[in-house]
C-alpha atoms as a PDB file:
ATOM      1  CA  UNK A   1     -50.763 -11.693 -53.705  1.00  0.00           C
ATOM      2  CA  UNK A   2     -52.094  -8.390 -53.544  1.00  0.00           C
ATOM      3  CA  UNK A   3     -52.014  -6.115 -56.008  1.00  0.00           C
ATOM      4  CA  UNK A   4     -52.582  -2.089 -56.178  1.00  0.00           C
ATOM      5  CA  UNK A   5     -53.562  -0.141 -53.343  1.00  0.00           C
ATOM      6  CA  UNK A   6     -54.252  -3.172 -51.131  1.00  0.00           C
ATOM      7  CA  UNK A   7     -50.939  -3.360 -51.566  1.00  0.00           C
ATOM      8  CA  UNK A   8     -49.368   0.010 -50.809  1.00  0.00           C
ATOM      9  CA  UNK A   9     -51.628   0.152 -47.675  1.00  0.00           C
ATOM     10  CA  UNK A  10     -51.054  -2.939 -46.347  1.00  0.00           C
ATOM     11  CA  UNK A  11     -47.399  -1.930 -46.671  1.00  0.00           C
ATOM     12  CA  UNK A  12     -47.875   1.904 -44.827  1.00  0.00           C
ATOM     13  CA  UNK A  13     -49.543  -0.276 -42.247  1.00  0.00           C
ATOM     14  CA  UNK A  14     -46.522  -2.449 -41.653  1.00  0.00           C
ATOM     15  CA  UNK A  15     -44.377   0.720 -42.276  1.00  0.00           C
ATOM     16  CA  UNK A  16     -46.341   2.457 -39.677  1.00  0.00           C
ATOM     17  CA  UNK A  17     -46.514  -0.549 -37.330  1.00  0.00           C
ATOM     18  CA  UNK A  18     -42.525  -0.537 -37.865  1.00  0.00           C
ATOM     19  CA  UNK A  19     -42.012   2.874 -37.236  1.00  0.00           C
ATOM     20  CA  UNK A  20     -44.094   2.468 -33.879  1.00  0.00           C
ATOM     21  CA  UNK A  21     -42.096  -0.459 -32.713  1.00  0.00           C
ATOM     22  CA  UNK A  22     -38.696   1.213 -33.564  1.00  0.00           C
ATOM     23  CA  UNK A  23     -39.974   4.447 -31.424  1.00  0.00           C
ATOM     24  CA  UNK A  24     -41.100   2.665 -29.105  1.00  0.00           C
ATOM     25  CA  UNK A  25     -37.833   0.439 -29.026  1.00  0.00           C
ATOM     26  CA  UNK A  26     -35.883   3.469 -29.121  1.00  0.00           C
ATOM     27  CA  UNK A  27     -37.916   5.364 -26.696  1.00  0.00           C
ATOM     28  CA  UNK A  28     -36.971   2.234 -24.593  1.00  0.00           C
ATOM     29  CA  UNK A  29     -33.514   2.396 -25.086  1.00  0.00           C
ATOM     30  CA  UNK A  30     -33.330   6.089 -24.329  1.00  0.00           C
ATOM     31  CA  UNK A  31     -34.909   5.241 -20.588  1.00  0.00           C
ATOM     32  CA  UNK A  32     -32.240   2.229 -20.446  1.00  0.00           C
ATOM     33  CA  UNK A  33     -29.773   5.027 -21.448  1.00  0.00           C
ATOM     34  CA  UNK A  34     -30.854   7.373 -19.025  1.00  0.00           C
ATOM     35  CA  UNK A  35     -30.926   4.370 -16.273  1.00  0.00           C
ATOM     36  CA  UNK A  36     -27.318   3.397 -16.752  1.00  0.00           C
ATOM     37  CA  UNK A  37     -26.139   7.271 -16.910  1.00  0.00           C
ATOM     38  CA  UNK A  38     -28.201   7.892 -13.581  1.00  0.00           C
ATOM     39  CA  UNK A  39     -26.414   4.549 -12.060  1.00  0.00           C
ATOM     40  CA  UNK A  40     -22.768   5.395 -13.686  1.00  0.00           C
ATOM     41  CA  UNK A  41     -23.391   9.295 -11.692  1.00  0.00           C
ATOM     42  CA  UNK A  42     -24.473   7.661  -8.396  1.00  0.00           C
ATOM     43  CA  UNK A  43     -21.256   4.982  -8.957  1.00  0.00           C
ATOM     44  CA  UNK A  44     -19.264   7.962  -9.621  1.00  0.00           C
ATOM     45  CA  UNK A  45     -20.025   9.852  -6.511  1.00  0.00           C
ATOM     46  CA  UNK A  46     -19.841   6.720  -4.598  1.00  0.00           C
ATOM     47  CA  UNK A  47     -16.079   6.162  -5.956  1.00  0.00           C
ATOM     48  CA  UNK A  48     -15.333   9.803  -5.104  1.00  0.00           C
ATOM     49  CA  UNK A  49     -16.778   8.970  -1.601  1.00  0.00           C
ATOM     50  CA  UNK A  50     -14.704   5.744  -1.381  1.00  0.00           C
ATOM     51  CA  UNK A  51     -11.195   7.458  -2.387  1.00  0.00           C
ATOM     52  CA  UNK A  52     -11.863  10.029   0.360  1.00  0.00           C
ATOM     53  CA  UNK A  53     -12.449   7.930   2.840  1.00  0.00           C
ATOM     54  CA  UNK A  54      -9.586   5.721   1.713  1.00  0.00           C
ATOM     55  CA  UNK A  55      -7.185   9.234   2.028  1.00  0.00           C
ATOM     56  CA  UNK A  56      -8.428   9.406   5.257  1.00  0.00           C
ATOM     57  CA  UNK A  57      -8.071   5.930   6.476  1.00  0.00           C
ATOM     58  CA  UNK A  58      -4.500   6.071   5.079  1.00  0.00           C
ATOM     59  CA  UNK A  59      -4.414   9.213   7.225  1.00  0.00           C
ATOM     60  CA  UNK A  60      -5.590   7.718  10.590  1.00  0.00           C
ATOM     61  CA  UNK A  61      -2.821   4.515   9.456  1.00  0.00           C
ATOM     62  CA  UNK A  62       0.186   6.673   9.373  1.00  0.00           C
ATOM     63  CA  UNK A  63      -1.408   8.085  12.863  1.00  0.00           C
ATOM     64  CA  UNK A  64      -1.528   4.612  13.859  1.00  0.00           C
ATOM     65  CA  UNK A  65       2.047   3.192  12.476  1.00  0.00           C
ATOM     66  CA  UNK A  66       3.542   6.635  14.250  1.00  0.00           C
ATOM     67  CA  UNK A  67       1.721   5.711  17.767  1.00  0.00           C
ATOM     68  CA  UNK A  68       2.786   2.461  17.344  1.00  0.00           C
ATOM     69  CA  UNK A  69       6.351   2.884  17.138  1.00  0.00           C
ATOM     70  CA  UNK A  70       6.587   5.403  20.206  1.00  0.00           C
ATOM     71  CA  UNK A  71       5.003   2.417  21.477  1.00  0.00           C
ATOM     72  CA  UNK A  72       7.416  -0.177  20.724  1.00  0.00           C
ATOM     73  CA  UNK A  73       9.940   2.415  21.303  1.00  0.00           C
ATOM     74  CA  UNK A  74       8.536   2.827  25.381  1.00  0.00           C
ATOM     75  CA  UNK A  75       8.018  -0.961  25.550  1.00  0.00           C
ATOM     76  CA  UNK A  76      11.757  -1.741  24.731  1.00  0.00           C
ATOM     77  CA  UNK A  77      12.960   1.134  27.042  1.00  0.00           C
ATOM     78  CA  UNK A  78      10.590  -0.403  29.553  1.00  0.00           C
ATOM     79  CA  UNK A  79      12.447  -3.486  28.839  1.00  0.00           C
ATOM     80  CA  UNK A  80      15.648  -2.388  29.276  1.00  0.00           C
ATOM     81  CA  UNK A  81      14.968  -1.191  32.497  1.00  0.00           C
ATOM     82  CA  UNK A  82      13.507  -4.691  33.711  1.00  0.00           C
ATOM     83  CA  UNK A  83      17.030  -6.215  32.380  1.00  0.00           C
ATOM     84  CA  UNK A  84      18.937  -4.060  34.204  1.00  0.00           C
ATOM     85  CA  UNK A  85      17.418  -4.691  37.459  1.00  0.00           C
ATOM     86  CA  UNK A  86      17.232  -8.295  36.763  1.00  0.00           C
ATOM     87  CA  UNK A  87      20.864  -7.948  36.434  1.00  0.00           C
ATOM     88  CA  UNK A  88      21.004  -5.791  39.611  1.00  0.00           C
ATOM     89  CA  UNK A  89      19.517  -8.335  41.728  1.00  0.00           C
ATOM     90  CA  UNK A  90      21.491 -11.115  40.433  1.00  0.00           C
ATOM     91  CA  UNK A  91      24.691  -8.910  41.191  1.00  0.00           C
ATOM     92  CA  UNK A  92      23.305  -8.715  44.267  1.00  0.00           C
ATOM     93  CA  UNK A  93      22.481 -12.440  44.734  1.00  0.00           C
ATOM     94  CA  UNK A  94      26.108 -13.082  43.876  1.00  0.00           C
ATOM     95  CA  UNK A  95      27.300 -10.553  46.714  1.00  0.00           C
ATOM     96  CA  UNK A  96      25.028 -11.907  48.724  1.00  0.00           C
ATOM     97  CA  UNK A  97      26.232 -15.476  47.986  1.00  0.00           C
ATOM     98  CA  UNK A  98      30.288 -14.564  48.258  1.00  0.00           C
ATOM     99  CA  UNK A  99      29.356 -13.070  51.852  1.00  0.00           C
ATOM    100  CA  UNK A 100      28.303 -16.312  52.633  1.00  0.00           C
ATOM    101  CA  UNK A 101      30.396 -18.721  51.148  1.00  0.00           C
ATOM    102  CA  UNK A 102      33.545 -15.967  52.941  1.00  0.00           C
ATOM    103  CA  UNK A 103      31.745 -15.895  56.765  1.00  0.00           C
ATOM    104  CA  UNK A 104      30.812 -19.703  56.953  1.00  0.00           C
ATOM    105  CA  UNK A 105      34.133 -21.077  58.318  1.00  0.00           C
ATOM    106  CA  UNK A 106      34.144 -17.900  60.474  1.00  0.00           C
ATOM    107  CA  UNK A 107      30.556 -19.409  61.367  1.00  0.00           C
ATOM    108  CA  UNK A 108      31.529 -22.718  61.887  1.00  0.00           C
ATOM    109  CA  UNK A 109      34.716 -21.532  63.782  1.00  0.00           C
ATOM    110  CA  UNK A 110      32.686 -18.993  65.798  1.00  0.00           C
ATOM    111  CA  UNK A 111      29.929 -22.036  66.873  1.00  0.00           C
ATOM    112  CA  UNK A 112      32.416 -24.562  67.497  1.00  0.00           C
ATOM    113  CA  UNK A 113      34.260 -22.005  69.713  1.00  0.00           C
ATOM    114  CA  UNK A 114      31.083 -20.929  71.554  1.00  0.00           C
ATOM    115  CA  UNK A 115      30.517 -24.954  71.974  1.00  0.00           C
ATOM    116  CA  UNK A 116      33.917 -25.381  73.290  1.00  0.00           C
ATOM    117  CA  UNK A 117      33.340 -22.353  75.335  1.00  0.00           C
ATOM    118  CA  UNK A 118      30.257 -23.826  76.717  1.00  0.00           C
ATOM    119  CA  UNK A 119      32.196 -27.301  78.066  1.00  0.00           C
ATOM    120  CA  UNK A 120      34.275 -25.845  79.787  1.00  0.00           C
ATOM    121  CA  UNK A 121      31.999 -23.499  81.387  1.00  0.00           C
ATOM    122  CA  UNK A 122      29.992 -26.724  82.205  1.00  0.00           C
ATOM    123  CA  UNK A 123      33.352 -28.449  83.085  1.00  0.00           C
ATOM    124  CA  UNK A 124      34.113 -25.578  85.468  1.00  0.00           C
ATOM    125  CA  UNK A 125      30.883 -25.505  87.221  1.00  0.00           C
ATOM    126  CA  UNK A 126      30.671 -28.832  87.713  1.00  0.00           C
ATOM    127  CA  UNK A 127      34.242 -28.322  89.304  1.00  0.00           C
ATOM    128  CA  UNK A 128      33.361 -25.330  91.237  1.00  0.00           C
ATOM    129  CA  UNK A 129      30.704 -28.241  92.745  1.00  0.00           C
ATOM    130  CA  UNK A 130      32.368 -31.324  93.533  1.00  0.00           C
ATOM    131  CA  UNK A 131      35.380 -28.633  95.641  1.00  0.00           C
ATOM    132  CA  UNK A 132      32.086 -26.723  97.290  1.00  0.00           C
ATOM    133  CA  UNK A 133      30.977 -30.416  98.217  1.00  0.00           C
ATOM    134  CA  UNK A 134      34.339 -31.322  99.561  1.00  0.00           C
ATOM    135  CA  UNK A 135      34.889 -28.160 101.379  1.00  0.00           C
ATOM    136  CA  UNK A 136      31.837 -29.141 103.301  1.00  0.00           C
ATOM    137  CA  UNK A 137      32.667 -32.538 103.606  1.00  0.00           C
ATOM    138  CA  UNK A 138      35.844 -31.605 105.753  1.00  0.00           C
ATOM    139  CA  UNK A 139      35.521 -31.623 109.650  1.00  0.00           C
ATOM    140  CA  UNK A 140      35.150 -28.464 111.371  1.00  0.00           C
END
């Protein structure tokens, strides 16, 4: 072991060499410090920036959700008119259909009369024919 001033300056050299390594240790830790300060500012603005832009995008969504309902709104209006002409035309179809089903035995009674109508116009003609051939058949 050492004894005396071998000792004691041994010892200020390993106080010394301490002393440097806790500066130095510290002197790191204040630059760490500083680093995560610096990055916790720059987060900071960055989270400012991020709430903004998430007041404005709730903004531009209540825009939205309003534009969207007058949509919906229009589309069902829209709708409603396309049901009621559906609905028109099929009134119509059913007049249309009721016409019919009321003028078909007139129709039918109208082209069976015509037919009948038609025989005997035939009928007479052919008539009117055989006399005009027996009229000249007679002797002068």
């Amino acid at each position: 072991m050492l004894s005396g001033i071998g000792a004691n300056a041994r010892y200020a050299k390993d106080r010394n060499l301490m002393y440097a390594i806790a500066k130095e240790h510290a002197s790191v830790l204040e630059d760490r410090v500083a680093k995560i300060e610096s990055d916790v500012s720059f987060l900071r603005t960055d989270m400012q920036e991020l709430k903004a832009d998430q007041r404005e995008n709730r903004r531009e969504l209540k825009g939205l959700a309003g534009e969207l309902s007058d949509f919906k709104t229009e589309v069902a209006k829209r709708f409603g008119a396309v049901d009621l002409s559906i609905e028109s035309v099929r009134t119509s179809i059913e007049s249309v259909k009721v016409s019919i089903e009321r003028t078909k035995p007139w129709v039918v009674v109208s082209g069976l009369s015509a037919i009948v109508t038609l025989v005997g116009v035939v009928g007479t003609l052919v008539a009117v024919g055989h006399a005009l051939k027996w009229f000249r058949s007679l002797p002068d």
